[in-house]
C-alpha atoms as a PDB file:
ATOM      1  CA  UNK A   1     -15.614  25.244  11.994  1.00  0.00           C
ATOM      2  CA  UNK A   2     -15.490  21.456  12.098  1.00  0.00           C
ATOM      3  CA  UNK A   3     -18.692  20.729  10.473  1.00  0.00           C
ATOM      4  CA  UNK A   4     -17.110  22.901   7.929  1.00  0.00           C
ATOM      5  CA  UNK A   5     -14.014  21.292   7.369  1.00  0.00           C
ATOM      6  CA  UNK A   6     -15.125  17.842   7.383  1.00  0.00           C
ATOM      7  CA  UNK A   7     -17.807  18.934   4.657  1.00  0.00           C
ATOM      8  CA  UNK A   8     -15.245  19.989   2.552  1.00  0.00           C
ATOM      9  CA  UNK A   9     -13.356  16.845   3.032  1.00  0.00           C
ATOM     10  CA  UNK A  10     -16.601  14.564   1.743  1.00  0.00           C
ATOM     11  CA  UNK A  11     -16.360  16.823  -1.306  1.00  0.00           C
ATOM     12  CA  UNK A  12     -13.145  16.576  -1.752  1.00  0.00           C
ATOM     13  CA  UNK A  13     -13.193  12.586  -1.613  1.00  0.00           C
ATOM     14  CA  UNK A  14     -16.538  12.605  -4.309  1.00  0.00           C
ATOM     15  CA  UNK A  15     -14.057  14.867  -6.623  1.00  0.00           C
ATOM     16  CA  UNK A  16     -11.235  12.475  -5.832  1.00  0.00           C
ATOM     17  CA  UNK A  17     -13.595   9.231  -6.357  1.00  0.00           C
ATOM     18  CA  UNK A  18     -14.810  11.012  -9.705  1.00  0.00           C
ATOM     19  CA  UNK A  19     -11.270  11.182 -11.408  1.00  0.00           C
ATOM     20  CA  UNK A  20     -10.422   7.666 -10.520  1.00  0.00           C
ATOM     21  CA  UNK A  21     -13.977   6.414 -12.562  1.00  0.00           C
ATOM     22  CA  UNK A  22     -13.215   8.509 -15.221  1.00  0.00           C
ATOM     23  CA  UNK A  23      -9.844   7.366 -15.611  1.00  0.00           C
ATOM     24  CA  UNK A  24     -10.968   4.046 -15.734  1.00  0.00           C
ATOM     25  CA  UNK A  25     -13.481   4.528 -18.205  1.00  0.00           C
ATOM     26  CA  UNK A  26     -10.819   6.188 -20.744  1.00  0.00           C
ATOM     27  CA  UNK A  27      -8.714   3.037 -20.180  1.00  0.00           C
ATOM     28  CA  UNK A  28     -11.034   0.756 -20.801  1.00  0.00           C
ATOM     29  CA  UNK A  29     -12.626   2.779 -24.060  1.00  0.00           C
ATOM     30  CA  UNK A  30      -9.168   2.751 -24.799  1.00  0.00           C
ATOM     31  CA  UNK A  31      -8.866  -1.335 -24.399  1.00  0.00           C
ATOM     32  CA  UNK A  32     -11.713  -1.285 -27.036  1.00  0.00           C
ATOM     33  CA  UNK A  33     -10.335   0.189 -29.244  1.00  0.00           C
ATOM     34  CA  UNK A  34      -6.852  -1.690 -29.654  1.00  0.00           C
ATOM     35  CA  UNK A  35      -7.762  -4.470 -31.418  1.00  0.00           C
ATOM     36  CA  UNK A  36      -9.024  -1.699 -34.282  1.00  0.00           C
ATOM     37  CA  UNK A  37      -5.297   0.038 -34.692  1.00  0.00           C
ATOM     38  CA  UNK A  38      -3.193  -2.696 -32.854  1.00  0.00           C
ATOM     39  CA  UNK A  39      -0.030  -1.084 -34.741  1.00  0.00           C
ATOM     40  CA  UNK A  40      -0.886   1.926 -32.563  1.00  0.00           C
ATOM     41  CA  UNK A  41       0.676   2.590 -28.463  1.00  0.00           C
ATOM     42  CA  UNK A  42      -2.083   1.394 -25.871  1.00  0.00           C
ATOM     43  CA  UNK A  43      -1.484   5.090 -24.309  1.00  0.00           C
ATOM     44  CA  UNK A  44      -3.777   8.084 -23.485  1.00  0.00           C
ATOM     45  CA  UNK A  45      -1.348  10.793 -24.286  1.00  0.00           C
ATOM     46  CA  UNK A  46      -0.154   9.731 -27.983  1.00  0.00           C
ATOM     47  CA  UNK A  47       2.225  12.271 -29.216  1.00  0.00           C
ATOM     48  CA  UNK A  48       3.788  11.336 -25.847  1.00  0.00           C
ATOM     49  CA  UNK A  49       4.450   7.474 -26.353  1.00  0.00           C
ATOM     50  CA  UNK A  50       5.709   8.686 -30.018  1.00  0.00           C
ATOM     51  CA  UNK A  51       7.671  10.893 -28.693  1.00  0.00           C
ATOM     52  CA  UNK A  52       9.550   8.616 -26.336  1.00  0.00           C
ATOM     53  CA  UNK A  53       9.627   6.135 -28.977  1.00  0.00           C
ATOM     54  CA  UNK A  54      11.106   7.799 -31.833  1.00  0.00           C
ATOM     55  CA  UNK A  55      14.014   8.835 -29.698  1.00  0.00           C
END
């Protein structure tokens, strides 16, 4: 039962550790591509940041 739970915990973490990378990868493609459409929100979610901004 241990052996089991602790396994599941490892995966867990790899899943958790996976998100984070990813996350910073979209950041950073995003980073890249300011300087092409600087006019534009540095934000992941778009229609979001518009949203809030338009208000």
């Amino acid at each position: 039962m241990d052996v089991i739970y602790t396994q599941h915990k490892i995966e867990l973490y790899q899943i958790e550790k996976l998100l984070v990378y990813s996350l910073f990868v979209i950041h950073l493609y995003l980073r890249e591509l300011k300087p092409l459409n600087t006019n534009k929100l540095e934000m992941p979610f778009p229609h979001c940041s518009l949203d809030l901004y338009q208000v």
